[in-house]
PDB file of N, CA and C in Angstrom:
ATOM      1  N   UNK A   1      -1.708  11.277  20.877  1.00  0.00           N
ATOM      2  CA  UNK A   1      -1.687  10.669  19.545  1.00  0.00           C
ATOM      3  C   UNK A   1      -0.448   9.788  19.431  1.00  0.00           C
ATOM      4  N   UNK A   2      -0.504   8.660  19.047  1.00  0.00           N
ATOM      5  CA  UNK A   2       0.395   7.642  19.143  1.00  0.00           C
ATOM      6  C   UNK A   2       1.363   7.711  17.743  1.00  0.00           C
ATOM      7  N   UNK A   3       2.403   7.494  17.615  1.00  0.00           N
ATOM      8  CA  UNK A   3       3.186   7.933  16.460  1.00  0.00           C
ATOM      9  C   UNK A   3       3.879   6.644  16.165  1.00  0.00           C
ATOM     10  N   UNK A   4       3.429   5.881  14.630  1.00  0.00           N
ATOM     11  CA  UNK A   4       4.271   4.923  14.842  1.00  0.00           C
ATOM     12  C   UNK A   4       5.494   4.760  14.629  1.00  0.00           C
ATOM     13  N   UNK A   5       6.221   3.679  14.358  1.00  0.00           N
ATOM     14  CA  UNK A   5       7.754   3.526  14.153  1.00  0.00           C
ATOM     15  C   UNK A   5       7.996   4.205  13.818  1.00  0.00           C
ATOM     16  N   UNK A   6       7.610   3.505  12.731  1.00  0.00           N
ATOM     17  CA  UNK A   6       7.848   3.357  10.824  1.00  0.00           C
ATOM     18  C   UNK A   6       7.657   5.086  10.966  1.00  0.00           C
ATOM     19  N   UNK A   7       6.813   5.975  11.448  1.00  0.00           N
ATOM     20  CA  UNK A   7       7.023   7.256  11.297  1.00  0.00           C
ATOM     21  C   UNK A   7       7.753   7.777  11.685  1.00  0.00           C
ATOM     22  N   UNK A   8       7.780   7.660  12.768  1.00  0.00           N
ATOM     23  CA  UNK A   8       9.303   8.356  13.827  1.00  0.00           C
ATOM     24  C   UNK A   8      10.486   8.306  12.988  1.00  0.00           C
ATOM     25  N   UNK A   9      10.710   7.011  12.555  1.00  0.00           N
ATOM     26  CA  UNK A   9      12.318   6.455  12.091  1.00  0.00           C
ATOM     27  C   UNK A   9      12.554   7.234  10.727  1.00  0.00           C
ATOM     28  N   UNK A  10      11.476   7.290   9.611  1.00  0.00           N
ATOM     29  CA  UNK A  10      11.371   8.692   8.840  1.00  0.00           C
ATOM     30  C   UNK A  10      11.447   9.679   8.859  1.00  0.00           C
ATOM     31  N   UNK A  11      10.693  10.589   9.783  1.00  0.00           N
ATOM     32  CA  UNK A  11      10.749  11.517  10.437  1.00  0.00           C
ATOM     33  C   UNK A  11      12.093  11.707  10.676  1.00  0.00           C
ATOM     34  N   UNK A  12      12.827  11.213  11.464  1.00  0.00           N
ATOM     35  CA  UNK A  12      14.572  11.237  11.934  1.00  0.00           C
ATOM     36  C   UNK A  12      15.135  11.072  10.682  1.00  0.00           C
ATOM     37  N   UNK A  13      15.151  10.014   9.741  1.00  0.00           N
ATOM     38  CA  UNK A  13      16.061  10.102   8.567  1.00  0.00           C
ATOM     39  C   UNK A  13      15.844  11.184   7.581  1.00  0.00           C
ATOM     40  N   UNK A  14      14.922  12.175   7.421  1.00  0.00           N
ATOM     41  CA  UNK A  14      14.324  13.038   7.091  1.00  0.00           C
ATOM     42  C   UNK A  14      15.485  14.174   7.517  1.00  0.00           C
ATOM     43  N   UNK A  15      15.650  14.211   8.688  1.00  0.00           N
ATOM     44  CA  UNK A  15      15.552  15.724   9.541  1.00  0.00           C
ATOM     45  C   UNK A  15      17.473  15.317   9.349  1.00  0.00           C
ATOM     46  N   UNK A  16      17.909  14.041   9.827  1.00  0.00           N
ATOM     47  CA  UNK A  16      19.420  13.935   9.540  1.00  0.00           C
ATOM     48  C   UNK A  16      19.747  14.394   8.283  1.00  0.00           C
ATOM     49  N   UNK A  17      18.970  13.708   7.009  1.00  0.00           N
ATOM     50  CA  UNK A  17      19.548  13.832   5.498  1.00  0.00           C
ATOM     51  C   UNK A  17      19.753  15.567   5.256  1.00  0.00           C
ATOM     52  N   UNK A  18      18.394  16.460   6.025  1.00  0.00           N
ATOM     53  CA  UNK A  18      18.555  17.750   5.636  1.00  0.00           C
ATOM     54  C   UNK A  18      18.970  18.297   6.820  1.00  0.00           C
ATOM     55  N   UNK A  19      20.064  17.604   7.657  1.00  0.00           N
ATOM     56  CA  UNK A  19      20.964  18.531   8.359  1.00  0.00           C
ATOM     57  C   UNK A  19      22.180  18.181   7.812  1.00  0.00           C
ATOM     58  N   UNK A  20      22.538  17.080   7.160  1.00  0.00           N
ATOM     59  CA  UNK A  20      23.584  16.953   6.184  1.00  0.00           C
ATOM     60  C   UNK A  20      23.760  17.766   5.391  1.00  0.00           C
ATOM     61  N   UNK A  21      22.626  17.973   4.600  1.00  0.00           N
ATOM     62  CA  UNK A  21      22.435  19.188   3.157  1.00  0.00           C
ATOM     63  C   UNK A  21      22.782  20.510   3.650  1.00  0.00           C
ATOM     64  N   UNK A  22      22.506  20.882   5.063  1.00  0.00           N
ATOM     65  CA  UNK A  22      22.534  21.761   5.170  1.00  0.00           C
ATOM     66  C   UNK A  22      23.720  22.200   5.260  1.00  0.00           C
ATOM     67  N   UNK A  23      24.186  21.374   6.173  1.00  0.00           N
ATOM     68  CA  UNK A  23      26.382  21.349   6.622  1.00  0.00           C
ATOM     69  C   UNK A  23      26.643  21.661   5.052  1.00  0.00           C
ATOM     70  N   UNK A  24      26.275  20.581   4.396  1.00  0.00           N
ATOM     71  CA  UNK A  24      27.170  20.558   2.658  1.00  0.00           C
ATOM     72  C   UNK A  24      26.813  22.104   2.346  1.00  0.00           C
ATOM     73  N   UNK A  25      25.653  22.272   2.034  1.00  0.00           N
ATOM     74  CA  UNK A  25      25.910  23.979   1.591  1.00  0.00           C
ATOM     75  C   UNK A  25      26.696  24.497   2.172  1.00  0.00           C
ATOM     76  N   UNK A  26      26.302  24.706   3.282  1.00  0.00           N
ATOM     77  CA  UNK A  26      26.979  25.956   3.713  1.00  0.00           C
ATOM     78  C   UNK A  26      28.680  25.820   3.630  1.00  0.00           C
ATOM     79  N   UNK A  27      29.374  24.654   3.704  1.00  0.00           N
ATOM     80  CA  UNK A  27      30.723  24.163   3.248  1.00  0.00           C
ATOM     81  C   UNK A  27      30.786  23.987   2.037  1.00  0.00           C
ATOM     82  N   UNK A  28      30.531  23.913   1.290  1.00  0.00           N
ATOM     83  CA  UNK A  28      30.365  24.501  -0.272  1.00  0.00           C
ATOM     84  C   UNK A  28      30.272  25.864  -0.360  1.00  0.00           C
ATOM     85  N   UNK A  29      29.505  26.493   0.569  1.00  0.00           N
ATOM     86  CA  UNK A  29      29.454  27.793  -0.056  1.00  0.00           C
ATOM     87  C   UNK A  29      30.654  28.569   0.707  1.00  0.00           C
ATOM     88  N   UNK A  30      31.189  28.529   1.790  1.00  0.00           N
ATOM     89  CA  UNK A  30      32.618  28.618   2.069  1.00  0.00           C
ATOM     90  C   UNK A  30      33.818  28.347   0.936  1.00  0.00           C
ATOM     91  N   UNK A  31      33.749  27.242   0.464  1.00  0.00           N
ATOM     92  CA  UNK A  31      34.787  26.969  -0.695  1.00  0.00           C
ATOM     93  C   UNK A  31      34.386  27.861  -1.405  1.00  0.00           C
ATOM     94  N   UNK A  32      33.131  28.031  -1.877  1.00  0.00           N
ATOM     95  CA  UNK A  32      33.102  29.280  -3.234  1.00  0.00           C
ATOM     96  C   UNK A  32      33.264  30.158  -3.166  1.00  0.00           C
ATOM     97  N   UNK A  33      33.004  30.832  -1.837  1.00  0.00           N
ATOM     98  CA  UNK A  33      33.368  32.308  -1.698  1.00  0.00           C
ATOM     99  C   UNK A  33      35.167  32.243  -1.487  1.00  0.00           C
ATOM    100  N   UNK A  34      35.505  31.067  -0.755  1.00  0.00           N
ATOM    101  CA  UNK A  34      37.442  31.248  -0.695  1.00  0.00           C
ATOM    102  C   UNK A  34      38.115  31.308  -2.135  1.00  0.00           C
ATOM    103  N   UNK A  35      37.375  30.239  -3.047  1.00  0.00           N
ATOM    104  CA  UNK A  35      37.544  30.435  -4.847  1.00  0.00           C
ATOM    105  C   UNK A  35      37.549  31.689  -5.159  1.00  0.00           C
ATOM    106  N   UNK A  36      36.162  32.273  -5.140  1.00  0.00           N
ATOM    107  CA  UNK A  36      36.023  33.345  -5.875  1.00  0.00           C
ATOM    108  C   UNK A  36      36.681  34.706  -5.130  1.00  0.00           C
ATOM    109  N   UNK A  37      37.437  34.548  -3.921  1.00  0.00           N
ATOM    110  CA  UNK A  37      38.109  35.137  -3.990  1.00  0.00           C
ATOM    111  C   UNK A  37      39.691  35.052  -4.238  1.00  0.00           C
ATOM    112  N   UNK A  38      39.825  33.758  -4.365  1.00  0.00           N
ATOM    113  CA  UNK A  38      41.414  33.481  -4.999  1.00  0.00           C
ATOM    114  C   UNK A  38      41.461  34.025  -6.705  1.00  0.00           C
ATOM    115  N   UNK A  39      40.301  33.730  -7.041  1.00  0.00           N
ATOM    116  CA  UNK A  39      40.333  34.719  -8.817  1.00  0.00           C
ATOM    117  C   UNK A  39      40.383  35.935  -8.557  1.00  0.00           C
ATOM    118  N   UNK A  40      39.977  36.785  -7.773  1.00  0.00           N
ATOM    119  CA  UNK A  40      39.852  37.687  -7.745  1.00  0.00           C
ATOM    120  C   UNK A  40      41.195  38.411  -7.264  1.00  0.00           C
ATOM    121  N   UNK A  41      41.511  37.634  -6.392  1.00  0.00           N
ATOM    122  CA  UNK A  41      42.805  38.308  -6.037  1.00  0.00           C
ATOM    123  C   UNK A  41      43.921  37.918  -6.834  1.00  0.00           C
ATOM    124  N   UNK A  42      44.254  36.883  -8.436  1.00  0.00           N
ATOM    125  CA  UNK A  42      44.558  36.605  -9.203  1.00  0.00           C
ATOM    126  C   UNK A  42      44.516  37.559 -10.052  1.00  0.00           C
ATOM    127  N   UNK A  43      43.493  37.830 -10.595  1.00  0.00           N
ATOM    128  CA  UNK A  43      42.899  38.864 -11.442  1.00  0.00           C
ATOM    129  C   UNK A  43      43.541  40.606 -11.535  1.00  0.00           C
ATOM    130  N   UNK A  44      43.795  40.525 -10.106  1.00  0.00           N
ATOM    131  CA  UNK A  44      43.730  42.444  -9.422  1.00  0.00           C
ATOM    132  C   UNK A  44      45.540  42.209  -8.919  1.00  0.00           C
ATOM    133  N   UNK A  45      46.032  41.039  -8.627  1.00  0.00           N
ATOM    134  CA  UNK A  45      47.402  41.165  -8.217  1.00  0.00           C
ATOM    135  C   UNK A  45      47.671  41.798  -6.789  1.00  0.00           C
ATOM    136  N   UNK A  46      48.069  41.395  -6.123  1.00  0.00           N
ATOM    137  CA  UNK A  46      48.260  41.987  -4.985  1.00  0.00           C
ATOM    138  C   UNK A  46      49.815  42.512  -4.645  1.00  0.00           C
ATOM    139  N   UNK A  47      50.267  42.773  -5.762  1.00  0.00           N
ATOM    140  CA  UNK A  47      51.282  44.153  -5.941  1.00  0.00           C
ATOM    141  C   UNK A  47      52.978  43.004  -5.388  1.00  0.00           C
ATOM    142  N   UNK A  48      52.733  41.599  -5.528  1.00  0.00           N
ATOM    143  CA  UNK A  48      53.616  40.888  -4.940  1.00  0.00           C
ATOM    144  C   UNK A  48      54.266  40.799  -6.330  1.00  0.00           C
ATOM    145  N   UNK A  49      53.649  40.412  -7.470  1.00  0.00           N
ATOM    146  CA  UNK A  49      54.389  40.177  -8.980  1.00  0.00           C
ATOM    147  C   UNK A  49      55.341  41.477  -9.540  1.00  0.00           C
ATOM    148  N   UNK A  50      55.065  42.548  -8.929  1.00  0.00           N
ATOM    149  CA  UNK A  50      55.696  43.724  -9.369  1.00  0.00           C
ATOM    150  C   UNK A  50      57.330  43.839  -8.520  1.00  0.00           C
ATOM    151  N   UNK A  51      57.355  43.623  -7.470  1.00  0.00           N
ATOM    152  CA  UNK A  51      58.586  43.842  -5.930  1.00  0.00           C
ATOM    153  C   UNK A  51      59.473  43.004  -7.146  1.00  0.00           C
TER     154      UNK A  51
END
């Protein structure tokens, strides 16, 4: 089955855009979990404000 360009070249800009998206989540979701644990360890003190 013959596949044309015009499909192929979609096909590829397709599969790049959602391997981009994918990098971005998952590096987004790294930052949020390093956030939500900088509140957290804000929040609870880690016994350094007391010394």
């Amino acid at each position: 089955m013959a596949v044309s360009g015009a499909a192929r070249a979609t096909a590829w800009i397709v599969a790049v855009v959602a391997g981009r998206a994918s990098v971005g989540l998952i590096v987004a979701g790294r930052d949020g979990i390093a956030a939500a644990g900088d509140v957290r360890d804000n929040a609870l003190g880690d016994g350094s404000e007391r010394r």
